[in-house]
N, C-alpha and C. Protein backbone atom coordinates (compact mmCIF):
# COMPACT_ATOMS: atom_id res chain seq x y z
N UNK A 1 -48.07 -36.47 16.30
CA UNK A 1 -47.00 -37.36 16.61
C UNK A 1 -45.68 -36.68 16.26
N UNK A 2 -44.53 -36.72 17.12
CA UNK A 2 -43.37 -36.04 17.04
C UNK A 2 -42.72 -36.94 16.51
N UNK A 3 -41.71 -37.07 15.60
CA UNK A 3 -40.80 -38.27 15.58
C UNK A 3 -39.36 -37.47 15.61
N UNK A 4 -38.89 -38.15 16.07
CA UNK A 4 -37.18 -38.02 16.59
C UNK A 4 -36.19 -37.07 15.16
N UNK A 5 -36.75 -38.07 14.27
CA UNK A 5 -35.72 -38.11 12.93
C UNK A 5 -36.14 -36.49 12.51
N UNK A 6 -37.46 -36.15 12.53
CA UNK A 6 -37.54 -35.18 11.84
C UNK A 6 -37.00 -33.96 12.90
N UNK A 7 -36.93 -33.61 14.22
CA UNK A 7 -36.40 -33.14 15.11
C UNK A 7 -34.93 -32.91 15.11
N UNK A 8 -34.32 -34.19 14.26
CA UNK A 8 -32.67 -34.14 14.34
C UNK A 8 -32.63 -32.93 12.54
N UNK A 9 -33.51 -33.66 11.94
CA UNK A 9 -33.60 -32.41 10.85
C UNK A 9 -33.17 -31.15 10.47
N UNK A 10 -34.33 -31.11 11.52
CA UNK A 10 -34.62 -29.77 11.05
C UNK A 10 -33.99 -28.88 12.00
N UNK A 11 -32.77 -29.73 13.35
CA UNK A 11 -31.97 -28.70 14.27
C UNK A 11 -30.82 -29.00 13.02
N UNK A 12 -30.68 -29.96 12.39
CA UNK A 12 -29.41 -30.02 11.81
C UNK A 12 -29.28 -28.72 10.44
N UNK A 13 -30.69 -28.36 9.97
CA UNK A 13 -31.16 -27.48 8.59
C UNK A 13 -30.93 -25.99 9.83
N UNK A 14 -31.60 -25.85 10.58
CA UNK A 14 -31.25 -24.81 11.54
C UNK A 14 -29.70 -24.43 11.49
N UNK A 15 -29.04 -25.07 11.94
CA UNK A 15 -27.07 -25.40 12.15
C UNK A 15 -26.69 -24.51 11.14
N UNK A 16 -27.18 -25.21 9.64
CA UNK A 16 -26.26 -25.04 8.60
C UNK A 16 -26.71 -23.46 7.81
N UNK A 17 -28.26 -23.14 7.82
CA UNK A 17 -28.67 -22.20 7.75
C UNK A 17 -27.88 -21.07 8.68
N UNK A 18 -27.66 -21.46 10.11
CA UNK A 18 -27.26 -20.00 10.76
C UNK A 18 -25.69 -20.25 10.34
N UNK A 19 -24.72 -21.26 10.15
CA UNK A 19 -23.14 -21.25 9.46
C UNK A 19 -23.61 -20.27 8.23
N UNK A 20 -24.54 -20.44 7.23
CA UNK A 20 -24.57 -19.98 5.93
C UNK A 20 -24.52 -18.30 6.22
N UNK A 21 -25.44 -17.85 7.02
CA UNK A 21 -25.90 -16.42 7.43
C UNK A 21 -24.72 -16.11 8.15
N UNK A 22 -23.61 -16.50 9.14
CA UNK A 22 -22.25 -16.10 9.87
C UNK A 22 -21.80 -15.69 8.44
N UNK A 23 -21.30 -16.77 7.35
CA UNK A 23 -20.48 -16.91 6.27
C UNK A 23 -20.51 -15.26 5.36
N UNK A 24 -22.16 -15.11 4.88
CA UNK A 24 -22.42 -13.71 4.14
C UNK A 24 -21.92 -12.93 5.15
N UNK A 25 -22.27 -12.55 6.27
CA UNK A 25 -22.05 -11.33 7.29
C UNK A 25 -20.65 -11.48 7.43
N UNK A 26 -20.14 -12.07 7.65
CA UNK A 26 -18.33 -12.07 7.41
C UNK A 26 -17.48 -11.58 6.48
N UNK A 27 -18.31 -11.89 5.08
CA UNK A 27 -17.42 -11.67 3.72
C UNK A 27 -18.37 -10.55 3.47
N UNK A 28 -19.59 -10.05 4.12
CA UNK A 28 -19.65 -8.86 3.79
C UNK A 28 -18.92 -7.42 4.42
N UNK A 29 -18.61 -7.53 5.57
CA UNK A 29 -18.11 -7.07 6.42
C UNK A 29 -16.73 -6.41 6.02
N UNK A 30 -16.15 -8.00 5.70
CA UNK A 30 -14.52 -7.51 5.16
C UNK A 30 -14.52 -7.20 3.80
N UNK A 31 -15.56 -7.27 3.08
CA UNK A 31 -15.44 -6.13 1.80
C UNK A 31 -15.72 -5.13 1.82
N UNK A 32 -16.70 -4.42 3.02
CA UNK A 32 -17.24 -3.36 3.35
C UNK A 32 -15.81 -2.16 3.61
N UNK A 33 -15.04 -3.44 4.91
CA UNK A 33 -13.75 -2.80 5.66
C UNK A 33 -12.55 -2.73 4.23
N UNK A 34 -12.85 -3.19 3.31
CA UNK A 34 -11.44 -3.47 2.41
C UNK A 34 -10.36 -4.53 2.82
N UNK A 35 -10.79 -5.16 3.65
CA UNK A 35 -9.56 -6.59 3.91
C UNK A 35 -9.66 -7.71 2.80
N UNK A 36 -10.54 -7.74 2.43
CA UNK A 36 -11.04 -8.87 1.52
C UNK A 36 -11.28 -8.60 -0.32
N UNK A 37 -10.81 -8.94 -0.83
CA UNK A 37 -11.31 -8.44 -1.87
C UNK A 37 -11.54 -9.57 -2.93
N UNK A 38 -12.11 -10.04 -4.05
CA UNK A 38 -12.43 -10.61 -5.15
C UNK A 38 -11.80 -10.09 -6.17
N UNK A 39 -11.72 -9.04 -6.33
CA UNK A 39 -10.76 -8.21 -7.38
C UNK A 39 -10.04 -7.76 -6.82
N UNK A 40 -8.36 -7.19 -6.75
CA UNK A 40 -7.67 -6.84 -5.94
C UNK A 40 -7.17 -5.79 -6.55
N UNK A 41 -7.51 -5.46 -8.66
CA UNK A 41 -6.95 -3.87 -9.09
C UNK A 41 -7.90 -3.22 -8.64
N UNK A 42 -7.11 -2.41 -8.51
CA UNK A 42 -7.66 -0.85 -8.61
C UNK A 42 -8.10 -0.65 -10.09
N UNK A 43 -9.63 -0.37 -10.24
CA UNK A 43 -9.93 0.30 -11.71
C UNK A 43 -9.96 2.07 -11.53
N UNK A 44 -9.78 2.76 -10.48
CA UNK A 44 -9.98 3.96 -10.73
C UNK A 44 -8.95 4.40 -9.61
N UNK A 45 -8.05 5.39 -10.65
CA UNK A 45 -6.98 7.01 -9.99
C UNK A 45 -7.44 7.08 -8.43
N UNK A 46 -6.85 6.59 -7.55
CA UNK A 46 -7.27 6.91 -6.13
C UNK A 46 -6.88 8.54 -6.36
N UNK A 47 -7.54 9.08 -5.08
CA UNK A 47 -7.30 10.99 -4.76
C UNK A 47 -6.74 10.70 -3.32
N UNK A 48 -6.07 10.34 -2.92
CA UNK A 48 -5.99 10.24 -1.14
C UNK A 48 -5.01 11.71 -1.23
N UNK A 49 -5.33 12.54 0.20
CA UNK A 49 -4.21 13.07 0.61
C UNK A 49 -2.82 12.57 1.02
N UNK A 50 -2.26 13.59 0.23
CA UNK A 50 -0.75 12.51 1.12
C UNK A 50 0.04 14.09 1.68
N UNK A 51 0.98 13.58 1.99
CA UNK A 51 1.96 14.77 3.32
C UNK A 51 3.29 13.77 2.97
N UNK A 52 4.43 15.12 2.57
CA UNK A 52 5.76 14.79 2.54
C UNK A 52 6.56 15.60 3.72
N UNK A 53 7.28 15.09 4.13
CA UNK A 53 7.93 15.14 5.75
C UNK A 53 9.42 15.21 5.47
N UNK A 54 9.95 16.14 4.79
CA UNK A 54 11.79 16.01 4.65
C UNK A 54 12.56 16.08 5.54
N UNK A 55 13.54 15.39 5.94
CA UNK A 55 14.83 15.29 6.75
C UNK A 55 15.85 15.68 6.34
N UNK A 56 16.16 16.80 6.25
CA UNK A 56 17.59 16.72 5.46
C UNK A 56 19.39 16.85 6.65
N UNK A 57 19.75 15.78 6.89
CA UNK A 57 20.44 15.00 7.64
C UNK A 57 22.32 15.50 7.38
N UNK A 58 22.69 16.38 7.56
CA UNK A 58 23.90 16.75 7.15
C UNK A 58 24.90 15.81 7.22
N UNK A 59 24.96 15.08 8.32
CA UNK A 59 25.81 14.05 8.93
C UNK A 59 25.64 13.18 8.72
N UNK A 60 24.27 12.65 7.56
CA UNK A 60 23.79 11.26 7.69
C UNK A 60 22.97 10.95 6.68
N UNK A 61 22.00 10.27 6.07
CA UNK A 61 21.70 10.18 5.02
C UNK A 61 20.12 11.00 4.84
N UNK A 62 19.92 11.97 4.30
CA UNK A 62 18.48 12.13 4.04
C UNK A 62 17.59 11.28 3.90
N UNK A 63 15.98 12.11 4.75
CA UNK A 63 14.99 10.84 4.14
C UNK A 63 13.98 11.70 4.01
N UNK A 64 12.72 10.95 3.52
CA UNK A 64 11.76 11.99 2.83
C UNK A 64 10.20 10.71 3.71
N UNK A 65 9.38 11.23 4.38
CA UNK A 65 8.30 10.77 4.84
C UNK A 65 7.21 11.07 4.07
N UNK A 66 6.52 9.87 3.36
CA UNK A 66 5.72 9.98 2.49
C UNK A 66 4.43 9.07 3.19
N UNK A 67 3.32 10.35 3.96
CA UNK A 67 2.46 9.81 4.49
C UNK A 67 1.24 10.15 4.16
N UNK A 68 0.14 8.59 3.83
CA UNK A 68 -0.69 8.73 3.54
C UNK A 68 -1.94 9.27 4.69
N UNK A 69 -2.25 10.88 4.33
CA UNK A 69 -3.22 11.20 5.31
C UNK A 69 -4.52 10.95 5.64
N UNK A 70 -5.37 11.20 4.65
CA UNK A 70 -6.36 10.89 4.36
C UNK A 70 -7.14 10.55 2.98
N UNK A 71 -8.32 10.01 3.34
CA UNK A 71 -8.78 9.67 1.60
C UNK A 71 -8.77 8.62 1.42
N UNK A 72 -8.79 7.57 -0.04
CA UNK A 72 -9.08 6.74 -0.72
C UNK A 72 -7.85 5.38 -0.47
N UNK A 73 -7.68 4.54 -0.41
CA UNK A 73 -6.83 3.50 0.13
C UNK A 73 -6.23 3.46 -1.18
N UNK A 74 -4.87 2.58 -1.40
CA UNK A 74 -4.44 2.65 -2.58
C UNK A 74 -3.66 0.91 -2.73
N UNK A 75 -3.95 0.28 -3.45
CA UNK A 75 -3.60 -1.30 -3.58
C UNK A 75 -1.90 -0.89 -4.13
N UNK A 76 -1.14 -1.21 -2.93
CA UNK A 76 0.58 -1.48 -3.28
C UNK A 76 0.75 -2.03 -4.26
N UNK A 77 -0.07 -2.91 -5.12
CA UNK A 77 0.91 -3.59 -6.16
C UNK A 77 0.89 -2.47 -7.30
N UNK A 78 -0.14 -1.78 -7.51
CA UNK A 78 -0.43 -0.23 -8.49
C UNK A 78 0.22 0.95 -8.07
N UNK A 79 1.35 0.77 -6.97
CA UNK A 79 1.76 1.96 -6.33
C UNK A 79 3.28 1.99 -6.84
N UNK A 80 4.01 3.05 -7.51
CA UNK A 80 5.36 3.10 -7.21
C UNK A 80 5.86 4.77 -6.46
N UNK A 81 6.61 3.97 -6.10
CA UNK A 81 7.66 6.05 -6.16
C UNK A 81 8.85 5.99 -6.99
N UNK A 82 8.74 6.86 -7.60
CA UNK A 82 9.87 7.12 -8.98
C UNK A 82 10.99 8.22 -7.99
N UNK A 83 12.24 8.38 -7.95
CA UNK A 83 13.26 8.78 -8.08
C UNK A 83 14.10 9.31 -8.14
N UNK A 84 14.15 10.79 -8.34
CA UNK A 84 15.06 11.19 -9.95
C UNK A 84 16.24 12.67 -9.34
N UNK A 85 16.88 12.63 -9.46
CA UNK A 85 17.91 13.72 -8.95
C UNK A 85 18.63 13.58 -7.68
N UNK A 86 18.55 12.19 -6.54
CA UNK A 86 18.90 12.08 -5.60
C UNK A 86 20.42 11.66 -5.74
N UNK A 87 21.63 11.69 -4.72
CA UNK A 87 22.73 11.57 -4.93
C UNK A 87 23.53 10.85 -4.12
N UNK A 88 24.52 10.22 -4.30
CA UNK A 88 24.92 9.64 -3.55
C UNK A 88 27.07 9.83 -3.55
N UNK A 89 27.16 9.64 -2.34
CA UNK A 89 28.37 9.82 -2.22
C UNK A 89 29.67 8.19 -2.78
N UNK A 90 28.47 7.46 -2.98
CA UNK A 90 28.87 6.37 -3.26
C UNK A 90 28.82 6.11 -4.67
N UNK A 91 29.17 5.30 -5.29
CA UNK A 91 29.15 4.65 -6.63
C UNK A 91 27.56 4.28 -6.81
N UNK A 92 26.60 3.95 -6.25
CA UNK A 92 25.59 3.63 -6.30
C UNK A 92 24.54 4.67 -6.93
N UNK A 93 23.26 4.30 -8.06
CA UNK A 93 22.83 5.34 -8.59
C UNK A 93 21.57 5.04 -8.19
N UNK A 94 20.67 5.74 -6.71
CA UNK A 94 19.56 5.72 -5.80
C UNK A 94 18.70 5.91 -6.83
N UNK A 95 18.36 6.63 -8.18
CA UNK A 95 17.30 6.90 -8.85
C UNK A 95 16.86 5.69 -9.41
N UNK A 96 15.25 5.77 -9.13
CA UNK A 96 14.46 4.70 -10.09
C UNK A 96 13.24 4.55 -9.89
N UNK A 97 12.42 3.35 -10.17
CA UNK A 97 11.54 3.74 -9.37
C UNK A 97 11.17 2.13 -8.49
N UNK A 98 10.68 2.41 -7.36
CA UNK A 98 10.32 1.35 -6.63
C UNK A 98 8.65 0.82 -6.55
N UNK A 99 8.72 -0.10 -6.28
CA UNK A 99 7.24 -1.08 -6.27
C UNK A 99 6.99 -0.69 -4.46
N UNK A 100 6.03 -0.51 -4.34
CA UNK A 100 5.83 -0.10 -2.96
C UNK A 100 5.07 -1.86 -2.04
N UNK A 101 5.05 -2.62 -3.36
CA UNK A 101 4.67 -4.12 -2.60
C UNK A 101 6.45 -4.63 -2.43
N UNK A 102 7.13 -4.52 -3.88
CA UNK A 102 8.25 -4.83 -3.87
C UNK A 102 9.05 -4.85 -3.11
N UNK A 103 9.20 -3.55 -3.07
CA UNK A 103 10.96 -2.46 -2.11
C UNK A 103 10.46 -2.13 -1.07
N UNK A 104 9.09 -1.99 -0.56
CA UNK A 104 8.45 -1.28 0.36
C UNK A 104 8.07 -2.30 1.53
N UNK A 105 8.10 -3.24 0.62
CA UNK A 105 7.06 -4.33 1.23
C UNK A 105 6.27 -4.69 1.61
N UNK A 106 5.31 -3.58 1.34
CA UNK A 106 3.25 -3.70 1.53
C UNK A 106 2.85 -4.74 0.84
N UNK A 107 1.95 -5.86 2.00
CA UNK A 107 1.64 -6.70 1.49
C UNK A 107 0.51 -6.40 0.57
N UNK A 108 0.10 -7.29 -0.54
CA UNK A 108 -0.87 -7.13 -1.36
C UNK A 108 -2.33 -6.68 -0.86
N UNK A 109 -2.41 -7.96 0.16
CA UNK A 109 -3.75 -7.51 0.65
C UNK A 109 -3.92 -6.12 1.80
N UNK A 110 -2.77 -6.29 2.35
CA UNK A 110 -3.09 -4.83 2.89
C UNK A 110 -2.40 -3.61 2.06
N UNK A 111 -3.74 -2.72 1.54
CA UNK A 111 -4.09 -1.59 0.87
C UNK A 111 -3.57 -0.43 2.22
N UNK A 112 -2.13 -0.13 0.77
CA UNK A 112 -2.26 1.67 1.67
C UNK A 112 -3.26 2.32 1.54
N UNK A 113 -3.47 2.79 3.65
CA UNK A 113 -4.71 3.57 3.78
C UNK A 113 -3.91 4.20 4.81
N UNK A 114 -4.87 5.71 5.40
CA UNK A 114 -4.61 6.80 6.23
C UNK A 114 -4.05 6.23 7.13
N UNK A 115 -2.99 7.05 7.62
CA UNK A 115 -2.24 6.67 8.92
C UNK A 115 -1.16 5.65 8.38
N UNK A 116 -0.98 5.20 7.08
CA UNK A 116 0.21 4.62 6.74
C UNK A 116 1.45 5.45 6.33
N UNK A 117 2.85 4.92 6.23
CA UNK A 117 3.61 6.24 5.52
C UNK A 117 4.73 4.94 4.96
N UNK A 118 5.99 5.88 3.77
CA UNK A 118 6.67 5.19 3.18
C UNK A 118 7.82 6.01 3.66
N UNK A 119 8.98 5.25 3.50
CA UNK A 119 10.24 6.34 4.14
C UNK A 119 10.66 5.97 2.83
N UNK A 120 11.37 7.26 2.18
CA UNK A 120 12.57 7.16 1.25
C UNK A 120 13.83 7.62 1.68
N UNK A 121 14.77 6.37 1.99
CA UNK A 121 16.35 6.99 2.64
C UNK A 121 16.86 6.28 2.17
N UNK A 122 18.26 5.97 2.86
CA UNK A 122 19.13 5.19 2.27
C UNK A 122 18.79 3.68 2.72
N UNK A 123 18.01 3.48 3.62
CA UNK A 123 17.85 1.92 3.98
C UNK A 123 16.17 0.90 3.45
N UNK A 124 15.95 2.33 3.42
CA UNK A 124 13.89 1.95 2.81
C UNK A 124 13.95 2.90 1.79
N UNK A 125 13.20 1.93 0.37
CA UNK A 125 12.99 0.95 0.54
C UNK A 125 13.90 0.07 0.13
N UNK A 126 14.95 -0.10 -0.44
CA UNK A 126 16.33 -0.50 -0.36
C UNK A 126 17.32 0.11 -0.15
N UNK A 127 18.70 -0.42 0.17
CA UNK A 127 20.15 -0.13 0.51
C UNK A 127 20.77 1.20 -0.56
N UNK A 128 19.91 2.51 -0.52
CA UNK A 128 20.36 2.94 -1.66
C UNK A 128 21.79 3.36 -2.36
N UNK A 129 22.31 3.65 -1.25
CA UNK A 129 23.79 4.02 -1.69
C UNK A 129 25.36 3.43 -0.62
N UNK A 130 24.39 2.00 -0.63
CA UNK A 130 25.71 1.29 -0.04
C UNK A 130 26.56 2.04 1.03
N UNK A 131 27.96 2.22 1.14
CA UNK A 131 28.60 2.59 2.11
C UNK A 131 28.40 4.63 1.54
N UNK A 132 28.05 5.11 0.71
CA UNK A 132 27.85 6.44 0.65
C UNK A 132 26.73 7.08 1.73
N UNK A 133 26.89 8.23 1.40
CA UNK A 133 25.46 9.03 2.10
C UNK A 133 24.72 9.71 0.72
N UNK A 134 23.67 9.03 1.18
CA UNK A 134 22.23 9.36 0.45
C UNK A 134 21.61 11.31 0.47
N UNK A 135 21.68 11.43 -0.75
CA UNK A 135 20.88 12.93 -0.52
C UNK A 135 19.76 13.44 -1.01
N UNK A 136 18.98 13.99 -1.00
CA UNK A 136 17.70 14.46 -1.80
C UNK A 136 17.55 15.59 -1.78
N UNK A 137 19.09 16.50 -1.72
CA UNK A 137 19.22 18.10 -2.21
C UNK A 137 18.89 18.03 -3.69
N UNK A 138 17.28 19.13 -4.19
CA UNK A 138 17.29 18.88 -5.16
C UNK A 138 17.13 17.76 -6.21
N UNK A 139 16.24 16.74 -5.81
CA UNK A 139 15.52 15.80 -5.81
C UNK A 139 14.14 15.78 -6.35
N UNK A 140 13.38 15.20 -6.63
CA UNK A 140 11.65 15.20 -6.87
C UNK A 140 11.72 13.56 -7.18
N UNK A 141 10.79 13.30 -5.84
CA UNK A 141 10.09 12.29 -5.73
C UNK A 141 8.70 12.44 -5.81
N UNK A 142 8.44 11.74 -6.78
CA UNK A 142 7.27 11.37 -7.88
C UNK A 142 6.20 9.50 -6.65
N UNK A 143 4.78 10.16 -6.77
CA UNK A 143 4.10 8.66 -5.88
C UNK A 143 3.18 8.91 -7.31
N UNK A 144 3.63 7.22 -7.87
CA UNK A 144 2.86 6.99 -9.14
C UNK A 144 2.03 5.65 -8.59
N UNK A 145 0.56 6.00 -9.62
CA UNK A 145 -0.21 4.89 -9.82
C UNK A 145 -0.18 4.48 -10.87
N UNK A 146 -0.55 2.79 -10.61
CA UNK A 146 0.09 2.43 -12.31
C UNK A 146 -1.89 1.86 -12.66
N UNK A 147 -2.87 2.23 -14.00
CA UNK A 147 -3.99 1.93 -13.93
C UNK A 147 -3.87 0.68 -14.65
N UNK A 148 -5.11 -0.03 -15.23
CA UNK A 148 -5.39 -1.54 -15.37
C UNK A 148 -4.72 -1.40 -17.05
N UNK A 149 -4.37 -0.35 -17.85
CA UNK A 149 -3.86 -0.30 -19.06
C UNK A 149 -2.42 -0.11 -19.22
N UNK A 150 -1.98 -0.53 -17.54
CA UNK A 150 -0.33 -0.78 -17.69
C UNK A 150 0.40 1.22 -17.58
N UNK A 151 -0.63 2.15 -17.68
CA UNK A 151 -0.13 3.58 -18.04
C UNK A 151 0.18 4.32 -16.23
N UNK A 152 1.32 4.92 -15.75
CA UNK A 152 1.53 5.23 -14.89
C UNK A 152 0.52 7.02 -14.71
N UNK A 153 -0.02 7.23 -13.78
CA UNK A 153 -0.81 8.54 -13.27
C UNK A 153 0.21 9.49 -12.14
N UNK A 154 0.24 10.12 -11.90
CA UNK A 154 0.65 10.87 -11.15
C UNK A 154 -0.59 11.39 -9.65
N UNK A 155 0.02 10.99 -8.39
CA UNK A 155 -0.71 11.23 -7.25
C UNK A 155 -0.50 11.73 -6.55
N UNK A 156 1.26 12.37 -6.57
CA UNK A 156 1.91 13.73 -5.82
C UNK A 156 3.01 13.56 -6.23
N UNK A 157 3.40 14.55 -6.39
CA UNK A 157 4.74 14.91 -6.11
C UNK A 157 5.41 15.93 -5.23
N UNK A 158 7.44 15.51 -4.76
CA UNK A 158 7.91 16.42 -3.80
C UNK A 158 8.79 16.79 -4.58
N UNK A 159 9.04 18.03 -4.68
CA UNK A 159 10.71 18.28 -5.34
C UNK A 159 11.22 18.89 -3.89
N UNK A 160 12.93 18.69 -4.21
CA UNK A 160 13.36 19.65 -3.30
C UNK A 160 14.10 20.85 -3.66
C-alpha cells in the first residue's frame, strides 16, 4: 500500500538533503578558490613573487608599479608599503607607511593574488604631495607583512 503522506516525505527529505549537499560543495569550493574564508589572518609569511615597475616622470610625478606576479595570495589587511626617502616639491611629507586595505583600498575579502598590482605616486594610494611633484629619486619602498604577533616581516623591497 502506497500512501500519499509518506511520498510527500520522503520527496520533501530528498529536497532538503540535495539543498544540504549544493550548501557543502559551495563553501567548499570557495575555500578551495580563497573567496571565502572562516579565518581571514594570515598565520604564515606569504613568499609571492612580486615585480617593481619604476616611472621616473621628469615633468610629472613619479610612480613605482608594485605587481604581484606570482605565488601565495596575501590578505590586505596584513599588507603595508612603508615609504622612506621620497620627496616632494610641496610642503607635504609622502613618507610613511600605508595599509594596502586602507590607502589602497583592497577589500578585505579580496586577497592580493597574481595579476594584481599597487601604484605608488602622487595620487595612489593617497594625495601625496598635494599641489607639489612627487619623487622617488633615491627612495626605497619597503612591501611589509604584518604577522598575527602584531611584528612587521619584510616581502620585498625597491630602492632607487
Amino acid at each position: 500500500m502506497n500512501d500519499q503522506h509518506t511520498d510527500r516525505g520522503s520527496a520533501f527529505s530528498g529536497a532538503l538533503l540535495l539543498m544540504a549537499t549544493v550548501i557543502v560543495v559551495i563553501l567548499t569550493a570557495a575555500m578551495f578558490f580563497g573567496n571565502f574564508s572562516f579565518d581571514s589572518e594570515q598565520t604564515e609569511k606569504p613568499e609571492p613573487e612580486i615585480a617593481f615597475d619604476y616611472t621616473d616622470n621628469p615633468d610629472t610625478a613619479d610612480a613605482l608599479f608594485i605587481r604581484h606576479r606570482e605565488g601565495a595570495r596575501i590578505n590586505p589587511m596584513q599588507l603595508t608599503v612603508r615609504v622612506e626617502g621620497a620627496t616632494c616639491t610641496g610642503d607635504i611629507d609622502p613618507n610613511g607607511e600605508y595599509g594596502a586595505h586602507e590607502e589602497f583600498g583592497l577589500a578585505e575579502d579580496n586577497w592580493v593574488s597574481p595579476g594584481m598590482a599597487l601604484v605608488v605616486d602622487d595620487d595612489n594610494p593617497v594625495q601625496m604631495c598635494g599641489d607639489g611633484e612627487f619623487s622617488l629619486d633615491g627612495a626605497t619602498v619597503t612591501l611589509l607583512w604584518e604577522n598575527p604577533e602584531g611584528e612587521y616581516e619584510t616581502i620585498d623591497r625597491w630602492q632607487n
